[in-house]
PDB file of N, CA and C in Angstrom:
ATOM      1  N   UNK A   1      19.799  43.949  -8.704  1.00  0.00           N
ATOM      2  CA  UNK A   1      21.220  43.862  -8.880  1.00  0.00           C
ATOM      3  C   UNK A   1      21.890  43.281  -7.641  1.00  0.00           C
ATOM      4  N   UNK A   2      21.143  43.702  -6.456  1.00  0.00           N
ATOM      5  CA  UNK A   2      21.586  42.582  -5.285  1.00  0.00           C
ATOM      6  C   UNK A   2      22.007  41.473  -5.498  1.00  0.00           C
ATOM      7  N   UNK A   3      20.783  40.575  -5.525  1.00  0.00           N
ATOM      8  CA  UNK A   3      20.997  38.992  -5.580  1.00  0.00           C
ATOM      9  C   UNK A   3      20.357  38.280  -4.480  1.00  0.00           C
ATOM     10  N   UNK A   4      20.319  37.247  -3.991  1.00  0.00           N
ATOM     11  CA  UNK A   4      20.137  36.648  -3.262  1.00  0.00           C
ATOM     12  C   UNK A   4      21.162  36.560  -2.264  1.00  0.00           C
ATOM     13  N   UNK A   5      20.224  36.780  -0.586  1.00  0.00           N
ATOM     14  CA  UNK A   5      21.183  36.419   0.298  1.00  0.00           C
ATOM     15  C   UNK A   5      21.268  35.132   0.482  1.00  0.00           C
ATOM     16  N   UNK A   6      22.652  34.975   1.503  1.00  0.00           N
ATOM     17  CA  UNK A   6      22.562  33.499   2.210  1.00  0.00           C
ATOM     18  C   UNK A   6      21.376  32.684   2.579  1.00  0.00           C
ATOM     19  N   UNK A   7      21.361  31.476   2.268  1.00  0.00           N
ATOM     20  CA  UNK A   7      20.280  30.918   3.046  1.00  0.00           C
ATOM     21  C   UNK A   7      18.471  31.829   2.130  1.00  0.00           C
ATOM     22  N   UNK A   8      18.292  32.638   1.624  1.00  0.00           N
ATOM     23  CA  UNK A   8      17.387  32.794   1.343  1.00  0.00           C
ATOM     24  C   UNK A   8      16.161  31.600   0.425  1.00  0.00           C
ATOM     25  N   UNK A   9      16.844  30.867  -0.272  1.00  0.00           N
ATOM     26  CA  UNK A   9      15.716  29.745  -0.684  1.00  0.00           C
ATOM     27  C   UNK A   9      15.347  28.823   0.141  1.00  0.00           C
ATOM     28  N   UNK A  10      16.090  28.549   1.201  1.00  0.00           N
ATOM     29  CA  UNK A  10      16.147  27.480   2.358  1.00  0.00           C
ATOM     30  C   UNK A  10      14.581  27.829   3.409  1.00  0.00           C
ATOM     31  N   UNK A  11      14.785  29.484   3.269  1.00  0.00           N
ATOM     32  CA  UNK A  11      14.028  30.555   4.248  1.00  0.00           C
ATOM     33  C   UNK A  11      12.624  29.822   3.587  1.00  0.00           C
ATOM     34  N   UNK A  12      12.831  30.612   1.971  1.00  0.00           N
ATOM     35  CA  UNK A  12      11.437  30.663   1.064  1.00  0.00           C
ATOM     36  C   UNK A  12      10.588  29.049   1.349  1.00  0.00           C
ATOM     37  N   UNK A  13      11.718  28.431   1.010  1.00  0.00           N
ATOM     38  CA  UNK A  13      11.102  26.957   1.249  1.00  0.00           C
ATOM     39  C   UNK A  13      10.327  26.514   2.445  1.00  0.00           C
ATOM     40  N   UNK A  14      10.942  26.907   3.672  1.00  0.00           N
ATOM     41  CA  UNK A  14       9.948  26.736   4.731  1.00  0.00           C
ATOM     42  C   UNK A  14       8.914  27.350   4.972  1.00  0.00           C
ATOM     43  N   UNK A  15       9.015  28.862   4.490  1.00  0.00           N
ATOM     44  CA  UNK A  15       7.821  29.795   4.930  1.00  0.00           C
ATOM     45  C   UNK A  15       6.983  28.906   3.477  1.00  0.00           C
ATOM     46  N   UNK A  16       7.039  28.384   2.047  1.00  0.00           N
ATOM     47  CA  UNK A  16       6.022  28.043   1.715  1.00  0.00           C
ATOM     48  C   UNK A  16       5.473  26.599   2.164  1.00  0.00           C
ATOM     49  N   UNK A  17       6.664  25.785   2.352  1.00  0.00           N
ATOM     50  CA  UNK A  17       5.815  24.468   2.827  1.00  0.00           C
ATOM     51  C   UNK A  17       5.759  24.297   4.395  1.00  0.00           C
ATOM     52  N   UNK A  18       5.960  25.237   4.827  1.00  0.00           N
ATOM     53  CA  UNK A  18       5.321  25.245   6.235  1.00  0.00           C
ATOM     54  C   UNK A  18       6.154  24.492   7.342  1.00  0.00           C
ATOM     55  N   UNK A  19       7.278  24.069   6.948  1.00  0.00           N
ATOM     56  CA  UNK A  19       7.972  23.002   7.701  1.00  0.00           C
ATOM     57  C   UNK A  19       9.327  22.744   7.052  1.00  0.00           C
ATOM     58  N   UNK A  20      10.337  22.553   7.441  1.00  0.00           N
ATOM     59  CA  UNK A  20      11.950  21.877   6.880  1.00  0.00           C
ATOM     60  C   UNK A  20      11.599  20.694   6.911  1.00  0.00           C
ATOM     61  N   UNK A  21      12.796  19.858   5.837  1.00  0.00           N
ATOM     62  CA  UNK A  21      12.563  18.567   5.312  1.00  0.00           C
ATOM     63  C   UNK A  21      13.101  17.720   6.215  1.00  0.00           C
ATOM     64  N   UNK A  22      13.910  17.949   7.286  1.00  0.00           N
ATOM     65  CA  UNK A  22      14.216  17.057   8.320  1.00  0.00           C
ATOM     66  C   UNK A  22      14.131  17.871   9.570  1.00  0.00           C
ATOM     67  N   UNK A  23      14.475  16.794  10.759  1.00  0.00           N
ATOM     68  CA  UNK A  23      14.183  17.425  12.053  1.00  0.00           C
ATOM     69  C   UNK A  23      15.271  16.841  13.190  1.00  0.00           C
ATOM     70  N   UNK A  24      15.789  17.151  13.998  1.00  0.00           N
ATOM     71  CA  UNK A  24      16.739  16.465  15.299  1.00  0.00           C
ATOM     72  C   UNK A  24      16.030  15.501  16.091  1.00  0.00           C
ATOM     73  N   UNK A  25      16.802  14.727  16.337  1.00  0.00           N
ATOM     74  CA  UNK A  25      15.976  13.830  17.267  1.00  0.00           C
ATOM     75  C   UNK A  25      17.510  13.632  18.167  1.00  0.00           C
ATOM     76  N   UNK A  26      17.199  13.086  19.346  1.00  0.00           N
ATOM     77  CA  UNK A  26      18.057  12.138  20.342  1.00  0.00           C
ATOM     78  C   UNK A  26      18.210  10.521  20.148  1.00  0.00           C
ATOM     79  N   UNK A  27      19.359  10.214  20.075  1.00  0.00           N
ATOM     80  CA  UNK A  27      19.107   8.685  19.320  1.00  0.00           C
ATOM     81  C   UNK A  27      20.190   7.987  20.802  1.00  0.00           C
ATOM     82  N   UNK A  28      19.176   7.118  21.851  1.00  0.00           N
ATOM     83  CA  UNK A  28      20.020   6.215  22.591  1.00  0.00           C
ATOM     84  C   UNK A  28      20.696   4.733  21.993  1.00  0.00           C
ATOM     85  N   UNK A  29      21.673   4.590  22.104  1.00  0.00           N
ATOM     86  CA  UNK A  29      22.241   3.752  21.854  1.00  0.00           C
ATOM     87  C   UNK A  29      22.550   2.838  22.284  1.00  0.00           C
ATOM     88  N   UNK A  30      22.760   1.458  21.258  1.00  0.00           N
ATOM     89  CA  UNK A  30      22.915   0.008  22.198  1.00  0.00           C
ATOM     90  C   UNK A  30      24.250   0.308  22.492  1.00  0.00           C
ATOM     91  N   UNK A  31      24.718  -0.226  23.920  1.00  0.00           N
ATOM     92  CA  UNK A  31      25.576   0.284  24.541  1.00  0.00           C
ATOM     93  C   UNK A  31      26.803  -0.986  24.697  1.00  0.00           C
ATOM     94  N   UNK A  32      26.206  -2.517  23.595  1.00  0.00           N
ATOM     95  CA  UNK A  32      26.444  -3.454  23.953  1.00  0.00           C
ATOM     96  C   UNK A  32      28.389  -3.436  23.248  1.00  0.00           C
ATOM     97  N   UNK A  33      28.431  -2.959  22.875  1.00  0.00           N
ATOM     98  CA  UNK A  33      29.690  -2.671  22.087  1.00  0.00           C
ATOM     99  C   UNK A  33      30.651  -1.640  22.810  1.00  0.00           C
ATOM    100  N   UNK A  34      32.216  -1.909  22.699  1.00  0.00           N
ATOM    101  CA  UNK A  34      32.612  -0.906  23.433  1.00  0.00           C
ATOM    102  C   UNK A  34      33.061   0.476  23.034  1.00  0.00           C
ATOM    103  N   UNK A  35      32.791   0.595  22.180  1.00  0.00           N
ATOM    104  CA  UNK A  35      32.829   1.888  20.802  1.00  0.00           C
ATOM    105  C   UNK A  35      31.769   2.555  20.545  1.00  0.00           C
ATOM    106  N   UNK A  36      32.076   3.630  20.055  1.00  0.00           N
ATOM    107  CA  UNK A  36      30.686   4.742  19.729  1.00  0.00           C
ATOM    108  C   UNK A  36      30.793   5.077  18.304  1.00  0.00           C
ATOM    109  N   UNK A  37      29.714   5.089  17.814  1.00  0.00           N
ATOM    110  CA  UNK A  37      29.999   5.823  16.331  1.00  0.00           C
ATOM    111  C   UNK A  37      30.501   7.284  16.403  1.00  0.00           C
ATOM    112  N   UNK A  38      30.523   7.356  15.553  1.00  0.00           N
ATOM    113  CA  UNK A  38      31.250   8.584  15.019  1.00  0.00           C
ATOM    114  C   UNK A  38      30.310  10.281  14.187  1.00  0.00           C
ATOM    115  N   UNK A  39      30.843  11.193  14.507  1.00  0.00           N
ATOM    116  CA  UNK A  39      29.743  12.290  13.810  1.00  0.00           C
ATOM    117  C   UNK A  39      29.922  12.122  12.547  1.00  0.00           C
ATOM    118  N   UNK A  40      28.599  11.773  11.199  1.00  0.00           N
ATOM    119  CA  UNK A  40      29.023  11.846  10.247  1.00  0.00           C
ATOM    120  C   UNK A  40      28.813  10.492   9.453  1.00  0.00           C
ATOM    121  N   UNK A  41      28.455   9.665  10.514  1.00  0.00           N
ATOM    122  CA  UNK A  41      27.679   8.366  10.194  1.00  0.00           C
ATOM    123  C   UNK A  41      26.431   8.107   9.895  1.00  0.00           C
ATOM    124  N   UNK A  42      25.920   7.614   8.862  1.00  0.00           N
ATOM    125  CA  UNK A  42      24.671   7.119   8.804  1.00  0.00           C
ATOM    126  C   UNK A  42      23.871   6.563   9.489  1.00  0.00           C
ATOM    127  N   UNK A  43      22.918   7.254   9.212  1.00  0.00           N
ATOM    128  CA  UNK A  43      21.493   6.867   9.978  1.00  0.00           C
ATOM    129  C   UNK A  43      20.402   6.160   9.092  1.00  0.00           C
ATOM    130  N   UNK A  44      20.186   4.595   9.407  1.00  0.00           N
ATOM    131  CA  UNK A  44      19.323   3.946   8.311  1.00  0.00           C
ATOM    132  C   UNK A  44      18.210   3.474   9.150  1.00  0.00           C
ATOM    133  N   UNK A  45      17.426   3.270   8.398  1.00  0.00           N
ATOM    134  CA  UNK A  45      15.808   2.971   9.119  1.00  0.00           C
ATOM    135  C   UNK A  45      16.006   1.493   7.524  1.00  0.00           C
ATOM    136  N   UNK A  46      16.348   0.396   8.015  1.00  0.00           N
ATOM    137  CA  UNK A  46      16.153  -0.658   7.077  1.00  0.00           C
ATOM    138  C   UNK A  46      17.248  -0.602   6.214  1.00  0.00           C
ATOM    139  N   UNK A  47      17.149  -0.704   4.967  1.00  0.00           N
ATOM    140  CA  UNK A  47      18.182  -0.371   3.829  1.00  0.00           C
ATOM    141  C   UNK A  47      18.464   0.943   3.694  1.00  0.00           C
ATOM    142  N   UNK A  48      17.578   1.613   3.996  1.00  0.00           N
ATOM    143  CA  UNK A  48      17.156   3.308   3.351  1.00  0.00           C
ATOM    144  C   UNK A  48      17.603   4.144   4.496  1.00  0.00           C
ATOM    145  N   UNK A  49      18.737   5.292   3.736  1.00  0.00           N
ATOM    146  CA  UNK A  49      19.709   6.201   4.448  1.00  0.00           C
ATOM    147  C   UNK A  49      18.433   7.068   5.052  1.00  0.00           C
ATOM    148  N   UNK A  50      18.735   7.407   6.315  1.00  0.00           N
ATOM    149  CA  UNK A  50      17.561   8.263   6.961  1.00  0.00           C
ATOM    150  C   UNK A  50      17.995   9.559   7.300  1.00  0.00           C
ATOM    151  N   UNK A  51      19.833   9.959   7.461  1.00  0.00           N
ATOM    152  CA  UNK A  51      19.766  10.966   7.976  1.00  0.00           C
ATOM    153  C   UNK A  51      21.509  10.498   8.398  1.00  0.00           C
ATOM    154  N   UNK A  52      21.577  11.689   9.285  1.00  0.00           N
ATOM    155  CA  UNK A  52      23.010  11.691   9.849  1.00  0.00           C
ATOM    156  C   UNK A  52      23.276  12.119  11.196  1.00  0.00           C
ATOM    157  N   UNK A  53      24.237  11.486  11.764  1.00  0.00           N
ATOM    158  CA  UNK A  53      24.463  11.791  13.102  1.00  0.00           C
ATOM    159  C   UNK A  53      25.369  12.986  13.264  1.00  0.00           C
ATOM    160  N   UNK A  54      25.191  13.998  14.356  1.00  0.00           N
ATOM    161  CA  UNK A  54      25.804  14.862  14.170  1.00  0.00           C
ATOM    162  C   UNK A  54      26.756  15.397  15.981  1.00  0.00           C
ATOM    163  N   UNK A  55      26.316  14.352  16.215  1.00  0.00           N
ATOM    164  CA  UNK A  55      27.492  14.456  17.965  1.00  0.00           C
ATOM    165  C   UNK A  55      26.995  13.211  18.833  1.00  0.00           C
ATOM    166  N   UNK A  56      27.980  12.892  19.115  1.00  0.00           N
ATOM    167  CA  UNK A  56      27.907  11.304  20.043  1.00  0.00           C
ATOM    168  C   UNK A  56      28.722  11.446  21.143  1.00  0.00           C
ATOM    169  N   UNK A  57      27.657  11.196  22.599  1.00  0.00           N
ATOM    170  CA  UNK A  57      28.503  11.046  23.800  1.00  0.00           C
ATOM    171  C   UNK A  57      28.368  10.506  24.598  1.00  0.00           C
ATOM    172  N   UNK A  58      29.008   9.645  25.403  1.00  0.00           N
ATOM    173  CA  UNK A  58      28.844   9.322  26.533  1.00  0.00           C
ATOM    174  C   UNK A  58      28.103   9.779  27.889  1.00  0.00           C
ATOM    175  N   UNK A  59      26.660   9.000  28.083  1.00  0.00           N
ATOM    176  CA  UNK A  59      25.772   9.822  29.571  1.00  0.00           C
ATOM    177  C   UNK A  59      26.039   8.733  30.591  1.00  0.00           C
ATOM    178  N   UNK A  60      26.291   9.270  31.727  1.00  0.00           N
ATOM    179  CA  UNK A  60      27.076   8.913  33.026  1.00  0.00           C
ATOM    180  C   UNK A  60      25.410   7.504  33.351  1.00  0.00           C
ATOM    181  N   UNK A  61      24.275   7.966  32.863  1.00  0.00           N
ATOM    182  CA  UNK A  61      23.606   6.727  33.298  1.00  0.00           C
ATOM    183  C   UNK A  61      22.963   5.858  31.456  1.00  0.00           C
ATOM    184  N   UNK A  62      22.747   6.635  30.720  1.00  0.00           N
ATOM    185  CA  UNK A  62      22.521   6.056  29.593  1.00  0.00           C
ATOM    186  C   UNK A  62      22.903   5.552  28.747  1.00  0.00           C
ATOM    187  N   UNK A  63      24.473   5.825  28.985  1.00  0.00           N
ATOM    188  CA  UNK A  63      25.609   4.911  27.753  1.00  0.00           C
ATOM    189  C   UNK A  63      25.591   5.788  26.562  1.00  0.00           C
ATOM    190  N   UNK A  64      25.681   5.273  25.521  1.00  0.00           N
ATOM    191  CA  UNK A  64      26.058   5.950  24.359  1.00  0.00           C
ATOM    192  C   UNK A  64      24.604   6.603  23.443  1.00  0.00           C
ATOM    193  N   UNK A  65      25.051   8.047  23.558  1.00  0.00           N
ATOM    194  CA  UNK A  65      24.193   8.573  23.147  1.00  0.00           C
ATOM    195  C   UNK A  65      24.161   9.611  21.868  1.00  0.00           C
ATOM    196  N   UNK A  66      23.399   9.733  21.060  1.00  0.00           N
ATOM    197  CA  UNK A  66      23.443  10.943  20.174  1.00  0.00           C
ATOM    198  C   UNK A  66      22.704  11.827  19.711  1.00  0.00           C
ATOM    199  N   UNK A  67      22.764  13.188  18.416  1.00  0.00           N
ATOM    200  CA  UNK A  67      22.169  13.834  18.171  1.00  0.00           C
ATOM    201  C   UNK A  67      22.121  13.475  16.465  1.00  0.00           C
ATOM    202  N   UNK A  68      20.739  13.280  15.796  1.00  0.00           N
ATOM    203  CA  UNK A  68      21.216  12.983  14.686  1.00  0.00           C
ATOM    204  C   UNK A  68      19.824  13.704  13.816  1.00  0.00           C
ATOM    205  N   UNK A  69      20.179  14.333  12.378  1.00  0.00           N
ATOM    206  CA  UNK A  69      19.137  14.929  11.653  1.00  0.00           C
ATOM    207  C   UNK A  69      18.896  13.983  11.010  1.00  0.00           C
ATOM    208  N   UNK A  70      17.843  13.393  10.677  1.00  0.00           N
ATOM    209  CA  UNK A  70      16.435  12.778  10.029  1.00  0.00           C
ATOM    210  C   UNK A  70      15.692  13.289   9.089  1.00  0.00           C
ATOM    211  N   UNK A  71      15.313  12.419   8.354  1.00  0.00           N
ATOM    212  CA  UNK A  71      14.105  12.794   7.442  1.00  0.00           C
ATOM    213  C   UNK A  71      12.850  13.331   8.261  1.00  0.00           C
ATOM    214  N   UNK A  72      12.051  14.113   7.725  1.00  0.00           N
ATOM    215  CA  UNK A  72      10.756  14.441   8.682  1.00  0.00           C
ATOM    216  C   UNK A  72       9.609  13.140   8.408  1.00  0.00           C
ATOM    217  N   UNK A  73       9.847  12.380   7.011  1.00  0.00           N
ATOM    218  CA  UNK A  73       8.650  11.342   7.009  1.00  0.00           C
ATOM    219  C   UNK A  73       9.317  10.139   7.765  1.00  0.00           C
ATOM    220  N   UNK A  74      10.011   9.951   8.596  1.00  0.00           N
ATOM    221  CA  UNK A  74      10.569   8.813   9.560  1.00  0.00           C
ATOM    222  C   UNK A  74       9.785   8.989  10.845  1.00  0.00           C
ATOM    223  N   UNK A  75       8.648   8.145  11.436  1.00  0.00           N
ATOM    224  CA  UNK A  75       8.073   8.079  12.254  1.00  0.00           C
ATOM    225  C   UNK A  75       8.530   7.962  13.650  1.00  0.00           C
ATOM    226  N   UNK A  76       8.201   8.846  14.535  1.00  0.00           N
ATOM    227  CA  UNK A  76       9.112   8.681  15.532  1.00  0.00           C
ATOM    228  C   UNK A  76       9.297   7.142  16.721  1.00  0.00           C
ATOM    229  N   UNK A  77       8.217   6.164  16.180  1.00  0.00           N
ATOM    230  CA  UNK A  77       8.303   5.113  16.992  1.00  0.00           C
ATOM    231  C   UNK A  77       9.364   4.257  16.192  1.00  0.00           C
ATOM    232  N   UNK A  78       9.974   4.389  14.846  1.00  0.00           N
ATOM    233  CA  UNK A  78      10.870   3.678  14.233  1.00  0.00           C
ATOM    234  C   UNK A  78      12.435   3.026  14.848  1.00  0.00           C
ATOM    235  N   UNK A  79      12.737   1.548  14.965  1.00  0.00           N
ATOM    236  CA  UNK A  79      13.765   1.479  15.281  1.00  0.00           C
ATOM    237  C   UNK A  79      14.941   1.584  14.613  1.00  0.00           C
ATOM    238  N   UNK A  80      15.832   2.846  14.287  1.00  0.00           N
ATOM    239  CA  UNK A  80      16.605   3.085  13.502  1.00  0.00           C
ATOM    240  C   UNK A  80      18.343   2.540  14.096  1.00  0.00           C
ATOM    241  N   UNK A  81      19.488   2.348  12.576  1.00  0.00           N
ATOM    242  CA  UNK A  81      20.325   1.302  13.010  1.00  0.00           C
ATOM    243  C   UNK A  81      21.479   2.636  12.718  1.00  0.00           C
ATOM    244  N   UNK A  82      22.501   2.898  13.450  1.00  0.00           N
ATOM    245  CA  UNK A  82      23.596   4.018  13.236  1.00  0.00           C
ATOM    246  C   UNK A  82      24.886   2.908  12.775  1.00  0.00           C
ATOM    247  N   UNK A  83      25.114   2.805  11.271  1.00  0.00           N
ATOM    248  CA  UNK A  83      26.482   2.386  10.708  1.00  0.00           C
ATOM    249  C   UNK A  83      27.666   3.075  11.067  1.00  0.00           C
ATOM    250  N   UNK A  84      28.923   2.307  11.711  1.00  0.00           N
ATOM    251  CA  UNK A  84      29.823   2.969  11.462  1.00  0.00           C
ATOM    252  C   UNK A  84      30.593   2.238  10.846  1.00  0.00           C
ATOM    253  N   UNK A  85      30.766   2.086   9.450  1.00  0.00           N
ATOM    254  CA  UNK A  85      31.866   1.230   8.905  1.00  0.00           C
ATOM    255  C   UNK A  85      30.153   0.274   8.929  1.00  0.00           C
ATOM    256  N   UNK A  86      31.160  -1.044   9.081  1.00  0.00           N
ATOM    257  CA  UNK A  86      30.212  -2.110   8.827  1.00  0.00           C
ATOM    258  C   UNK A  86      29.552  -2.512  10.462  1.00  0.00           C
ATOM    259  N   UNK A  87      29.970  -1.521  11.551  1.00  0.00           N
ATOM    260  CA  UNK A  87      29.510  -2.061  12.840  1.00  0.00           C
ATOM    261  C   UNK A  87      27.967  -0.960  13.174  1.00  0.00           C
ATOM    262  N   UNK A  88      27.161  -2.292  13.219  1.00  0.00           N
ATOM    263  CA  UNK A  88      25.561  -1.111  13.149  1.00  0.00           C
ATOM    264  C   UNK A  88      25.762  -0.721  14.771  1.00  0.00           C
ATOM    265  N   UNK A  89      24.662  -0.379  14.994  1.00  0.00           N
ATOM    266  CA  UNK A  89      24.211   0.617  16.292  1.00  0.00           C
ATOM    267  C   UNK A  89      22.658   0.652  16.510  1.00  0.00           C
ATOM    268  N   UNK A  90      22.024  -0.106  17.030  1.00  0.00           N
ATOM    269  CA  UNK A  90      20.681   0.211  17.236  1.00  0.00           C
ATOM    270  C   UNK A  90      20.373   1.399  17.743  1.00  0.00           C
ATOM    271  N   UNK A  91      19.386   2.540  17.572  1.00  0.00           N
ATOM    272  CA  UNK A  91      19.236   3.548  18.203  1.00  0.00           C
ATOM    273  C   UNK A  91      17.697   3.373  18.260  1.00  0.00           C
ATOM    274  N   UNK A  92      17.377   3.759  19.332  1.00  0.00           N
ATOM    275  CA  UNK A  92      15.873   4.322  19.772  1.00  0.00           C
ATOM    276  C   UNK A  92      15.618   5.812  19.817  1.00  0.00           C
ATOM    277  N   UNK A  93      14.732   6.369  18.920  1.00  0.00           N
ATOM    278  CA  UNK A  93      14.422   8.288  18.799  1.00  0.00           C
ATOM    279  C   UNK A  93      14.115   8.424  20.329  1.00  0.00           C
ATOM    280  N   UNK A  94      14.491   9.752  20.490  1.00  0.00           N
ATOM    281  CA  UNK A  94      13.741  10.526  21.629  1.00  0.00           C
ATOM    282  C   UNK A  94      13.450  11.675  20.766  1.00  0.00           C
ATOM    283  N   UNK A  95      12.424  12.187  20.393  1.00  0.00           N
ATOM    284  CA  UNK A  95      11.359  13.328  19.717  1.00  0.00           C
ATOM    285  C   UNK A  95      12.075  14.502  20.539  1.00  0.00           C
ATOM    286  N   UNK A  96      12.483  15.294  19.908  1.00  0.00           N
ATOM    287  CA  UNK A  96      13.039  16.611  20.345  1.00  0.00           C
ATOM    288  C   UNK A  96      12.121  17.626  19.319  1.00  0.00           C
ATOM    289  N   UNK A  97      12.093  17.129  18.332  1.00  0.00           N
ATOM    290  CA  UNK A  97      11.363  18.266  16.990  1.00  0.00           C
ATOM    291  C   UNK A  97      10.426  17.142  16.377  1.00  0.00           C
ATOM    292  N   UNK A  98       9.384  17.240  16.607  1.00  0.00           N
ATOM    293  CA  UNK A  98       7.882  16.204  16.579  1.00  0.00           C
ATOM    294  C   UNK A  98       7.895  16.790  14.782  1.00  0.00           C
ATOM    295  N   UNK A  99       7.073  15.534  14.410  1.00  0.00           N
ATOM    296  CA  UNK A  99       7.509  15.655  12.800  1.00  0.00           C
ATOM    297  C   UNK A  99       6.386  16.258  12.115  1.00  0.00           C
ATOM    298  N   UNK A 100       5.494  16.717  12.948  1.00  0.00           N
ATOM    299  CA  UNK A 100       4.394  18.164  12.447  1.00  0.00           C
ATOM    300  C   UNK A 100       4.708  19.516  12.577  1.00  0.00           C
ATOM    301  N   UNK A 101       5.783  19.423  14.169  1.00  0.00           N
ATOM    302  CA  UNK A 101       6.449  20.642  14.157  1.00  0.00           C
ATOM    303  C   UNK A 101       6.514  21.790  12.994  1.00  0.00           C
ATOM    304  N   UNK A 102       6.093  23.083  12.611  1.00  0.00           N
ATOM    305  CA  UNK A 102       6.227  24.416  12.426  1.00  0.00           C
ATOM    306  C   UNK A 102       5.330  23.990  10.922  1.00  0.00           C
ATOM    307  N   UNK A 103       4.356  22.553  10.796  1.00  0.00           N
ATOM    308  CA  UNK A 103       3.528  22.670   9.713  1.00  0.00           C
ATOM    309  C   UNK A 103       2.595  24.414  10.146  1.00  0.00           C
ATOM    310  N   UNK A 104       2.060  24.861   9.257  1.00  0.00           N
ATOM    311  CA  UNK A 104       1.651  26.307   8.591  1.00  0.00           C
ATOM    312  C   UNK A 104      -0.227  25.226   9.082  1.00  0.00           C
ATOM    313  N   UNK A 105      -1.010  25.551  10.152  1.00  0.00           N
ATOM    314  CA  UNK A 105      -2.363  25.661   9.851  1.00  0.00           C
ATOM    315  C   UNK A 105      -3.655  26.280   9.914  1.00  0.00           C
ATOM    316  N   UNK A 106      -4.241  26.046   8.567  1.00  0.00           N
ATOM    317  CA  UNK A 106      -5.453  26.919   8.126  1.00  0.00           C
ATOM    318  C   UNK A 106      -4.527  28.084   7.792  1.00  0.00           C
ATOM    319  N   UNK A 107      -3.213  28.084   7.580  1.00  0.00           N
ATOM    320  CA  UNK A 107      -2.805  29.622   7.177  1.00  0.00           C
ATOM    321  C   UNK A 107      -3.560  30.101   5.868  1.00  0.00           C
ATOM    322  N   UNK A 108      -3.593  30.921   5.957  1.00  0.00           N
ATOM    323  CA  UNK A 108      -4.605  32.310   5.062  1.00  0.00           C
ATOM    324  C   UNK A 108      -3.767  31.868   3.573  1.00  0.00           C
ATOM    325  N   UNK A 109      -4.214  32.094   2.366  1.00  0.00           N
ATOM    326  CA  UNK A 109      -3.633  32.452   1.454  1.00  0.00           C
ATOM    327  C   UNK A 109      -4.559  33.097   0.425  1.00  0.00           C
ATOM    328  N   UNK A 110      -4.299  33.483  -1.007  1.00  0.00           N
ATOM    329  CA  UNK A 110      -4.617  34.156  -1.380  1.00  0.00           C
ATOM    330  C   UNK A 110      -4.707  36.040  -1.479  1.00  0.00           C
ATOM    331  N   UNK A 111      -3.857  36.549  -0.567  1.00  0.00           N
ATOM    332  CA  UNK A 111      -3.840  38.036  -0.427  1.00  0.00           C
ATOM    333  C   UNK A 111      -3.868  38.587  -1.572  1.00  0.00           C
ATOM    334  N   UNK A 112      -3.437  38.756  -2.653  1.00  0.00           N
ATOM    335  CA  UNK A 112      -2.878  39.265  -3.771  1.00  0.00           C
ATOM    336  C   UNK A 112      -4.285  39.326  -4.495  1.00  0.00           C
ATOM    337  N   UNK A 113      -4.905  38.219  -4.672  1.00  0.00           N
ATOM    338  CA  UNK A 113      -6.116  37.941  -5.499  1.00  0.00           C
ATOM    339  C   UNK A 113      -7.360  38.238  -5.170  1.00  0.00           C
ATOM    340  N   UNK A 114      -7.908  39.574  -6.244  1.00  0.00           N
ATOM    341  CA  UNK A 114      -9.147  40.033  -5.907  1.00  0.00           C
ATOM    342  C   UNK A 114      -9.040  41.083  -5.445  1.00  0.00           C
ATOM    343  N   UNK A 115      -8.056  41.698  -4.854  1.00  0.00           N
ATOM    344  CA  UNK A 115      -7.835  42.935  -3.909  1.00  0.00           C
ATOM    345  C   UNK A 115      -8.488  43.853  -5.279  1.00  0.00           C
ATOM    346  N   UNK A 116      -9.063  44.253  -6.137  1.00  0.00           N
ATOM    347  CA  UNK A 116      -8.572  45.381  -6.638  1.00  0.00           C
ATOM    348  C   UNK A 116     -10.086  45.833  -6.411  1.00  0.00           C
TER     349      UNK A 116
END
């Protein structure tokens, strides 16, 4: 009669596939433009939406920089392009959450079966 809490299928989902479907990365930016995208902009690897940016700032030696969630099957050597409007953004990953990160291995299964 409870129900389900918050967030509980999100939980189930990782504890069974061993991993969330995307991951954070650091995305440096071409700095050649005098504008920054924006939080909330797309993140494309080619044609294909990869993810979203989620804070963009200015580093006193790196120029324009961000934080953006990703797909987990986007390889981290990929050169991905940040749209804002129609003005792209080259970004280069910096791996913060490696895309094997919290895979489940050799975990045990079967408990239930056979016990009796």
């Amino acid at each position: 009669a409870k129900g389900c809490y918050k967030g509980q299928e999100t939980i189930a989902r990782v504890h069974n596939l061993g991993h969330p479907p995307r991951r954070l990365v650091f995305l440096q930016l071409d700095g050649s433009q005098h504008t920054m995208p924006m939080p909330g902009n797309p993140v494309m690897l080619g044609e294909r939406k990869v993810g979203v940016v989620t804070s963009v700032a200015q580093h006193y030696e790196m120029g324009p920089v961000a934080l953006a969630v990703i797909k987990r099957s986007v390889a981290p050597d990929e050169i991905l392009t940040v749209m804002d409007g129609e003005e792209p953004y080259t970004a280069v990953q910096e791996v913060i959450v490696a895309p094997d990160a919290g895979q489940v291995v050799g975990r045990q299964t079967g408990f239930l079966r056979g016990t009796h």
